[in-house]
N, C-alpha and C. Protein backbone atom coordinates (compact mmCIF):
# COMPACT_ATOMS: atom_id res chain seq x y z
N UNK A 1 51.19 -202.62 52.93
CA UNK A 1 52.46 -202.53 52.24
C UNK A 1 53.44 -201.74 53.11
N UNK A 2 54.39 -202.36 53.39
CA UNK A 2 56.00 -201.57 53.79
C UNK A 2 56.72 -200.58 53.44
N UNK A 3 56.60 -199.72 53.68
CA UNK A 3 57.54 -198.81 53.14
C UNK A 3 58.96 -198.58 53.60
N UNK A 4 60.36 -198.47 53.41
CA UNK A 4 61.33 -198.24 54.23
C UNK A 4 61.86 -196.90 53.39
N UNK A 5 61.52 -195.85 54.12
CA UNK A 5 62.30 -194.62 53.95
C UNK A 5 63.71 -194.21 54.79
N UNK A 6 64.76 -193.69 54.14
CA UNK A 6 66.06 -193.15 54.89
C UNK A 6 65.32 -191.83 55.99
N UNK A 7 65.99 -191.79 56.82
CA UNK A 7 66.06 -190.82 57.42
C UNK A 7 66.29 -189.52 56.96
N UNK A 8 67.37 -189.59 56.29
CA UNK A 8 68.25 -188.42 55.47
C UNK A 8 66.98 -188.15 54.28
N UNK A 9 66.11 -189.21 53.81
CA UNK A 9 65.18 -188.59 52.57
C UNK A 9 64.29 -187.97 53.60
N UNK A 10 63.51 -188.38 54.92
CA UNK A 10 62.83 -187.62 55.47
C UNK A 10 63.66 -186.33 55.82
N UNK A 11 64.40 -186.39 56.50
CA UNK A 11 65.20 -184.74 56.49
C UNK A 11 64.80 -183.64 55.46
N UNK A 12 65.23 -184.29 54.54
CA UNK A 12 64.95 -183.38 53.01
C UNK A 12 63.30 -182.96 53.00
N UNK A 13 62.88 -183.62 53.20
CA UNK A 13 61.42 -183.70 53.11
C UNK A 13 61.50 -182.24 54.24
N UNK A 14 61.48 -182.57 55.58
CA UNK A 14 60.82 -181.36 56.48
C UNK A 14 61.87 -180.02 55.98
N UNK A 15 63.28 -179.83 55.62
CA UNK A 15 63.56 -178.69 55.53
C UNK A 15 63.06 -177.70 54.46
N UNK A 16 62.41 -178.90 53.74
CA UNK A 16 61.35 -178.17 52.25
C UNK A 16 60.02 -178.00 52.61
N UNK A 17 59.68 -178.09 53.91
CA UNK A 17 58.20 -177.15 54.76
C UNK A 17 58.43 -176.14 54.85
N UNK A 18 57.58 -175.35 54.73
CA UNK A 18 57.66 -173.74 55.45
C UNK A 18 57.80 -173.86 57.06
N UNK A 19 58.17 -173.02 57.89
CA UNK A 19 58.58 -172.53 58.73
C UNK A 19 57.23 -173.02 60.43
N UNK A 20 56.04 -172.28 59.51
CA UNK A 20 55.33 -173.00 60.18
C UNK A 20 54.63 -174.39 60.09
N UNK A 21 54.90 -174.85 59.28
CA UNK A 21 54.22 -176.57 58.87
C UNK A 21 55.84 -177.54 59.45
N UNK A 22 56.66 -176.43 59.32
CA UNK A 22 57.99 -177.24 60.47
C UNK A 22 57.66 -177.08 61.69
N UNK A 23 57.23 -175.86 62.25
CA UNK A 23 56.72 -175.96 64.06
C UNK A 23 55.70 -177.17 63.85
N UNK A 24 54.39 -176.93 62.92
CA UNK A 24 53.68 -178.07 63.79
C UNK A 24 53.85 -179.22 63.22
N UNK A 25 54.86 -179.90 62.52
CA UNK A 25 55.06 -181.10 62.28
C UNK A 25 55.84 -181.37 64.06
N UNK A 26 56.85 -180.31 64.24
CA UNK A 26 57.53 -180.79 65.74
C UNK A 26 56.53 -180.92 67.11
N UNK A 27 55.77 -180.19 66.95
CA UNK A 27 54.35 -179.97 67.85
C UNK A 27 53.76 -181.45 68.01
N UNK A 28 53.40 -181.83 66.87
CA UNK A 28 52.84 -183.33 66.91
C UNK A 28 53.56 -184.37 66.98
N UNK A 29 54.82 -184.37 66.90
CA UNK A 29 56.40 -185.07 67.02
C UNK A 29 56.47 -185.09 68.77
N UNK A 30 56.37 -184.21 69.30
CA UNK A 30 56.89 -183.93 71.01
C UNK A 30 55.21 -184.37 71.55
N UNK A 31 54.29 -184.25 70.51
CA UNK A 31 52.95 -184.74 71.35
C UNK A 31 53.11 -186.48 71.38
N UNK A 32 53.21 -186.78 70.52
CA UNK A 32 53.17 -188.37 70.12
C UNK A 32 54.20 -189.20 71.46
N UNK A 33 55.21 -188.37 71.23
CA UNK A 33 55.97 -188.98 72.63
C UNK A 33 55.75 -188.93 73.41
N UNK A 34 55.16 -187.58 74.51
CA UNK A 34 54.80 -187.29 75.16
C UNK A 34 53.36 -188.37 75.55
N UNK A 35 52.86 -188.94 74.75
CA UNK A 35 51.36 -189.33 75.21
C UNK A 35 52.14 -191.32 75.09
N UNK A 36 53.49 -191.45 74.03
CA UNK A 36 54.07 -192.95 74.30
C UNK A 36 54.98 -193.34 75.36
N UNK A 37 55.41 -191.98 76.10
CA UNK A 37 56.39 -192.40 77.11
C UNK A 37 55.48 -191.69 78.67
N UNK A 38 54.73 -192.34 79.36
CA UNK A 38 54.50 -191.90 80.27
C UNK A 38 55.32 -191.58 82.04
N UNK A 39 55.23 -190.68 81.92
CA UNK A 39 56.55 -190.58 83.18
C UNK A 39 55.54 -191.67 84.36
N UNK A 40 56.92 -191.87 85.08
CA UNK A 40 56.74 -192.62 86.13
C UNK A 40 57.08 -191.89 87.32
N UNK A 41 55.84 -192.50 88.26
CA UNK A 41 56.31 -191.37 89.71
C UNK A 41 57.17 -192.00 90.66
N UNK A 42 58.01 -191.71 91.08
CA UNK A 42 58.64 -192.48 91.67
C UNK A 42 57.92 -192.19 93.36
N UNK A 43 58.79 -193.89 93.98
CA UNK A 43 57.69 -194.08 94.95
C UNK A 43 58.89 -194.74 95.72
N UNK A 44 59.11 -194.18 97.11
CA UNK A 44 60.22 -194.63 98.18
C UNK A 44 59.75 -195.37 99.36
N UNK A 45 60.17 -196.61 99.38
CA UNK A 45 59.34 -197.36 100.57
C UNK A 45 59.64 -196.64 101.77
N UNK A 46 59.06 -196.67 102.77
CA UNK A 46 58.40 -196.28 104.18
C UNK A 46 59.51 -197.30 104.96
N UNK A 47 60.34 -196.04 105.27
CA UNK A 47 60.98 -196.82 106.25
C UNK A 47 60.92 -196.57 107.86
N UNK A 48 59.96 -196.95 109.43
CA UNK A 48 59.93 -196.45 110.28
C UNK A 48 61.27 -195.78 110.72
N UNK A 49 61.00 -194.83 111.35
CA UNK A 49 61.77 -193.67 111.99
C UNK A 49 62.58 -194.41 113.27
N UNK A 50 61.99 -195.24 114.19
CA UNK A 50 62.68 -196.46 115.20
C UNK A 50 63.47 -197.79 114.63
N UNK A 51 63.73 -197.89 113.34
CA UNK A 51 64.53 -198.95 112.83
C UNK A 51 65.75 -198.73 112.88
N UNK A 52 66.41 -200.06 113.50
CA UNK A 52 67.75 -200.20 113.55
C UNK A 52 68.69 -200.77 113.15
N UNK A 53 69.44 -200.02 112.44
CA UNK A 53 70.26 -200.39 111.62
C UNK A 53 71.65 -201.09 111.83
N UNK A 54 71.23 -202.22 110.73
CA UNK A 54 72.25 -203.47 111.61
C UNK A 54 73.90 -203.27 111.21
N UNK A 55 75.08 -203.91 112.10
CA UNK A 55 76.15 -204.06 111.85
C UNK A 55 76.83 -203.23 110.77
N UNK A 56 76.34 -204.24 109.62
CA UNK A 56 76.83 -204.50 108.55
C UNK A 56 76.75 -202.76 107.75
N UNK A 57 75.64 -202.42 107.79
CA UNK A 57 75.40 -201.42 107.48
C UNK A 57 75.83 -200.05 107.87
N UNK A 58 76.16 -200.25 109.27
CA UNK A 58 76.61 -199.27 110.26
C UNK A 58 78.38 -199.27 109.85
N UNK A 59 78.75 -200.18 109.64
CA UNK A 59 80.16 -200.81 108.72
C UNK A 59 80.51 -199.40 107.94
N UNK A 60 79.38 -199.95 106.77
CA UNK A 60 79.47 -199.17 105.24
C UNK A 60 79.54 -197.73 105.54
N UNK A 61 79.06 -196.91 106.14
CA UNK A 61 78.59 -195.53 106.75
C UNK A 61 79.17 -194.66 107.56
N UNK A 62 79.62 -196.02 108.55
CA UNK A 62 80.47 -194.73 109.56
C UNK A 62 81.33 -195.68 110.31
N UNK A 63 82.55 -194.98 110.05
CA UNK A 63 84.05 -195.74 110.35
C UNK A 63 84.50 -194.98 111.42
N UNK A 64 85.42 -195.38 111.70
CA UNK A 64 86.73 -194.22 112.64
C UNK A 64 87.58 -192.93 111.71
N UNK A 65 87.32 -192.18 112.74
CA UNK A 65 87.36 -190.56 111.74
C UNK A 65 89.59 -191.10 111.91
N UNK A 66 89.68 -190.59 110.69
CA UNK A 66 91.53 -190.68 111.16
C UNK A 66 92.06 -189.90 112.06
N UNK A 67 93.37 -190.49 112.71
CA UNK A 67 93.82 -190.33 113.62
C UNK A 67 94.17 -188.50 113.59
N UNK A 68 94.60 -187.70 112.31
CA UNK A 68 95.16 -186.89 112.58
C UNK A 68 93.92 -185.08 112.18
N UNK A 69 92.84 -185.85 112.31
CA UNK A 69 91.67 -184.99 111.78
C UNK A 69 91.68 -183.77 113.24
N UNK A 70 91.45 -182.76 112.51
CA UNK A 70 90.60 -181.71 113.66
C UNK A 70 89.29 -181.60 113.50
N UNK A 71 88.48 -182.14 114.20
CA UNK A 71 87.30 -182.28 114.32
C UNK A 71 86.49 -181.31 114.52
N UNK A 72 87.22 -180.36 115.33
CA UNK A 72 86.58 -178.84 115.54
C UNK A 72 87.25 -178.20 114.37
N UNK A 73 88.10 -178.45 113.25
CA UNK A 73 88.24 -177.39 112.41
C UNK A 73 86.97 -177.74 111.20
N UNK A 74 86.86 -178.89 111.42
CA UNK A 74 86.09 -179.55 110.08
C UNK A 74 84.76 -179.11 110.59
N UNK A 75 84.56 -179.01 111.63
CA UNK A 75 83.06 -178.90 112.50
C UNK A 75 82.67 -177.11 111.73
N UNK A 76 83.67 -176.41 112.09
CA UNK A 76 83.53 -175.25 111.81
C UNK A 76 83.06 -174.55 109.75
N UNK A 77 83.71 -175.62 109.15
CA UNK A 77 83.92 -175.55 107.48
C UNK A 77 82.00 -175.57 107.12
């Protein structure tokens, strides 16, 4: 059988726990997720250290510095 409860009636429900049956209702609340959302490790492909990077790319990255730059003031910042 289905039940559909409001949110707002559960609300009511936990602020009428005592203090500690509110910690461990949240205790088992942050466990449940914790064990449904498993982190993911992130993982960066291997890129050799001798690869050369084409045109197009060299494009996107690095242009001509403008004409009126101090290069030694910016060098210094």
């Amino acid at each position: 059988m289905n039940v559909t409860v409001s949110l707002e009636s559960i609300w009511n429900l936990i602020q009428s726990l005592s203090k500690d049956d509110q910690k461990w209702l949240a205790d088992k609340v942050y466990e449940e997720i914790g064990q449904k959302k498993p982190r993911k490790e992130l993982v960066f492909p291997h890129i050799p250290a001798n690869r050369e990077l084409s045109p197009e790319v060299m494009n996107m990255v690095a242009d001509r510095l403008p004409v009126d730059i101090d290069i030694e003031r910016e060098t210094e910042r």
